[in-house]
N, C-alpha and C. Protein backbone atom coordinates (compact mmCIF):
# COMPACT_ATOMS: atom_id res chain seq x y z
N UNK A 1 80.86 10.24 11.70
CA UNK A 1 80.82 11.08 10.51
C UNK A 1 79.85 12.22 10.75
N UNK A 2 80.53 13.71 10.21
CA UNK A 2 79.41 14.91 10.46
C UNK A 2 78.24 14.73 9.26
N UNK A 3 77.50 15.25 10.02
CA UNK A 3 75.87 15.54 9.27
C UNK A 3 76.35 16.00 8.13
N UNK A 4 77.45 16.89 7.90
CA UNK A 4 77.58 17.89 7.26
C UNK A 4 78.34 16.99 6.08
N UNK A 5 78.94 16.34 6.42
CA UNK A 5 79.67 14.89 5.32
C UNK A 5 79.21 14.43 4.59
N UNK A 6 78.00 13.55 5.11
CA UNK A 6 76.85 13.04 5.44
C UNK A 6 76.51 13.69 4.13
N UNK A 7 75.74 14.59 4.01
CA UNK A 7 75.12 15.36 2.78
C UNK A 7 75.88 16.04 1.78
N UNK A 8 77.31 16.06 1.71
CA UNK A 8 78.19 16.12 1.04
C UNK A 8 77.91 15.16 0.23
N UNK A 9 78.29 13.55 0.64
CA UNK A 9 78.87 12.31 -0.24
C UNK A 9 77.62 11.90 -0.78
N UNK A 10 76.24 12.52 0.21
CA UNK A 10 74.75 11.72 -0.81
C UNK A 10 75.19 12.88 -1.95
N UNK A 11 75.12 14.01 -2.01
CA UNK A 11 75.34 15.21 -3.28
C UNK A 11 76.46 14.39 -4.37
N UNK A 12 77.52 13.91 -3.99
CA UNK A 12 78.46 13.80 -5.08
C UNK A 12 77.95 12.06 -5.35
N UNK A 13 77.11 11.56 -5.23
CA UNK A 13 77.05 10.40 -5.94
C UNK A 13 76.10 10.63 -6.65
N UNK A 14 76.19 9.56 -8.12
CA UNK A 14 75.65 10.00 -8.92
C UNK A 14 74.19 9.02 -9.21
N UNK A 15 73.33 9.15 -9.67
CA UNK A 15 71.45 9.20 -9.22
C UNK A 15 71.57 7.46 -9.83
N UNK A 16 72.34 6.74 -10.06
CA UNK A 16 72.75 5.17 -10.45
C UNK A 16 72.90 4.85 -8.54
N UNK A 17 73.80 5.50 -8.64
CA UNK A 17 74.49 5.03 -7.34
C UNK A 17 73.88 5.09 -6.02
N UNK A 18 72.83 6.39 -5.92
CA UNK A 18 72.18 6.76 -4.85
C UNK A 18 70.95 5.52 -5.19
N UNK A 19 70.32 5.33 -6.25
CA UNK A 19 68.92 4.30 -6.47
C UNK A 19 69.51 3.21 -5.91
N UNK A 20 70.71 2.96 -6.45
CA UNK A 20 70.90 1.52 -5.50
C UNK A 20 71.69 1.46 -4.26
N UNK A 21 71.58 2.59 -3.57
CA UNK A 21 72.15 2.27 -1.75
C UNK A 21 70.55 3.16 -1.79
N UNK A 22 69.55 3.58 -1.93
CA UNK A 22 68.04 3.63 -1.72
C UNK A 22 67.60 1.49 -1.37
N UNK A 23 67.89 1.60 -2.46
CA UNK A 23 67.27 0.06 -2.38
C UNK A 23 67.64 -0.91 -1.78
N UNK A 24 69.62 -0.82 -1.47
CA UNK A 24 69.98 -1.37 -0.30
C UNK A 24 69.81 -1.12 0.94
N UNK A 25 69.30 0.29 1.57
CA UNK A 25 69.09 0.75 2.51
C UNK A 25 67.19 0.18 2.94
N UNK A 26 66.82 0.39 2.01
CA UNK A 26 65.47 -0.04 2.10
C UNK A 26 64.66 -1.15 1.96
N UNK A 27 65.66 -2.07 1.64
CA UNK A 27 65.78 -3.58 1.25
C UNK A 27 64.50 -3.49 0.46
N UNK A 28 64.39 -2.66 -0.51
CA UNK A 28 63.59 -2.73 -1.45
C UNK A 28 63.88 -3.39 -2.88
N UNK A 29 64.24 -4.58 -2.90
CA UNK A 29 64.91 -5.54 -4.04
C UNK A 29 63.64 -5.77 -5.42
N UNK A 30 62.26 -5.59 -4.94
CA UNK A 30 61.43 -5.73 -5.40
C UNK A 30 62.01 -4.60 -6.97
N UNK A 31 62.33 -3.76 -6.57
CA UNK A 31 62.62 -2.89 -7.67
C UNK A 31 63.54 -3.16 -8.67
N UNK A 32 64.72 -3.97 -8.36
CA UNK A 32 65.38 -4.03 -9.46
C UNK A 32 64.49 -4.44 -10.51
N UNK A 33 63.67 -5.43 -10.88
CA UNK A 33 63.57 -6.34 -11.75
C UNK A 33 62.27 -5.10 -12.81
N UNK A 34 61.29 -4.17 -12.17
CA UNK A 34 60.95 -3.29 -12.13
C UNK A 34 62.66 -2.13 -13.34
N UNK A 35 62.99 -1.93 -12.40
CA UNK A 35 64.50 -1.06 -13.14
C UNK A 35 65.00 -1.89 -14.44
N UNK A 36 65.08 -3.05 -14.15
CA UNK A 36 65.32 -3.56 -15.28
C UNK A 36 64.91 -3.85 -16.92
N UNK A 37 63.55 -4.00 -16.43
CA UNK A 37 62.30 -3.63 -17.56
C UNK A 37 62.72 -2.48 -18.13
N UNK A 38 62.42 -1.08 -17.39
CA UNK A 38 62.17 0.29 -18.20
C UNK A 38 63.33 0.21 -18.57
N UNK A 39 64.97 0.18 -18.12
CA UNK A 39 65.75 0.09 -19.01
C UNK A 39 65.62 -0.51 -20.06
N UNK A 40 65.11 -1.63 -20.29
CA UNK A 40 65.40 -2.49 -21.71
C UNK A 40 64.51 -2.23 -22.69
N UNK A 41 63.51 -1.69 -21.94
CA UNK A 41 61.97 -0.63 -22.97
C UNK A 41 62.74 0.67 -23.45
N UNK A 42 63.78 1.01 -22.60
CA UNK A 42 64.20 2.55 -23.19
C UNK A 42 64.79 2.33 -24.41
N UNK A 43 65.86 1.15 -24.15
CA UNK A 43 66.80 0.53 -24.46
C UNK A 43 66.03 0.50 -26.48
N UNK A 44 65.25 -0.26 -26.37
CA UNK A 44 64.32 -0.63 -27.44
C UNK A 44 63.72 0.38 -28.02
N UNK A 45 63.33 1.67 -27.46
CA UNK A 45 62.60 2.76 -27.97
C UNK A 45 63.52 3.58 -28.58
N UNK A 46 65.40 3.54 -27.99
CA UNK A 46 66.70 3.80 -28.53
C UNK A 46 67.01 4.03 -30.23
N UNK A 47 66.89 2.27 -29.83
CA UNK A 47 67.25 1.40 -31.05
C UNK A 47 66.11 1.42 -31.83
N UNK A 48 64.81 1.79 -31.71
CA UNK A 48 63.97 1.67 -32.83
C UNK A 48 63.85 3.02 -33.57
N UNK A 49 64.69 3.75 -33.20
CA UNK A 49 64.82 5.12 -34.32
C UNK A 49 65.12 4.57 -35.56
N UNK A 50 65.80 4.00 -35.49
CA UNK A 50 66.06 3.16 -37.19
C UNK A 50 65.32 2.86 -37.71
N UNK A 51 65.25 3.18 -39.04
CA UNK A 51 64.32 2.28 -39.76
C UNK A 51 64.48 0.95 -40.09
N UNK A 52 65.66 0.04 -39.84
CA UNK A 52 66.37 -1.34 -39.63
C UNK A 52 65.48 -2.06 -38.40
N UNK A 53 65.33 -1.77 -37.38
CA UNK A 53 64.75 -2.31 -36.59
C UNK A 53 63.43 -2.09 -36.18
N UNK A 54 62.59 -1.14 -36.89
CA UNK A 54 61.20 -1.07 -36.85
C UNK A 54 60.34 -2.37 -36.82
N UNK A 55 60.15 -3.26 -37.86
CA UNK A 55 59.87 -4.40 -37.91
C UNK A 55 59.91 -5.31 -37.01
N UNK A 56 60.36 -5.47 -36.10
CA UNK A 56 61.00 -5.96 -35.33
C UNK A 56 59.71 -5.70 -34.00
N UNK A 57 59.83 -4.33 -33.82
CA UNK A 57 59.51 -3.72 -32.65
C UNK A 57 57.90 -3.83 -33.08
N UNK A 58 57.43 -4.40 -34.36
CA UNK A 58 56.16 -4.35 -34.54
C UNK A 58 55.69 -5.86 -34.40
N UNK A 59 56.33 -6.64 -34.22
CA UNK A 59 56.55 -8.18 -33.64
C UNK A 59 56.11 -8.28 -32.20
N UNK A 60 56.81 -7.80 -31.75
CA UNK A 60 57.39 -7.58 -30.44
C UNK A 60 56.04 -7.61 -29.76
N UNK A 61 55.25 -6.28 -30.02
CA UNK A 61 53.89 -5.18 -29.39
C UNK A 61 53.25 -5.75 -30.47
């Protein structure tokens, strides 16, 4: 495969896809669980725009 390919197909994948052939390439597994957290913190900071689930998030913290 050209160099030139090569930096084509890293460009068209998208920054999901490149973090995890980073982490397969780097056998850096330590990170998912790391990735997984801040998602579910975002996830939560999302969902606590509501005023329905405020309470909740004051449990929580």
């Amino acid at each position: 495969m050209s160099e030139s390919h090569k930096d084509y197909t890293a460009h068209s994948l998208g920054s999901a896809q490149e973090l995890l052939l980073f982490m397969r390439e780097r056998k850096s597994y330590w990170l998912a669980p790391v990735i997984f957290v801040l998602l579910m913190i975002a996830t939560l900071i999302y969902f606590a725009e509501g005023a329905a689930v405020a309470p909740f998030i004051y449990t929580i913290f």
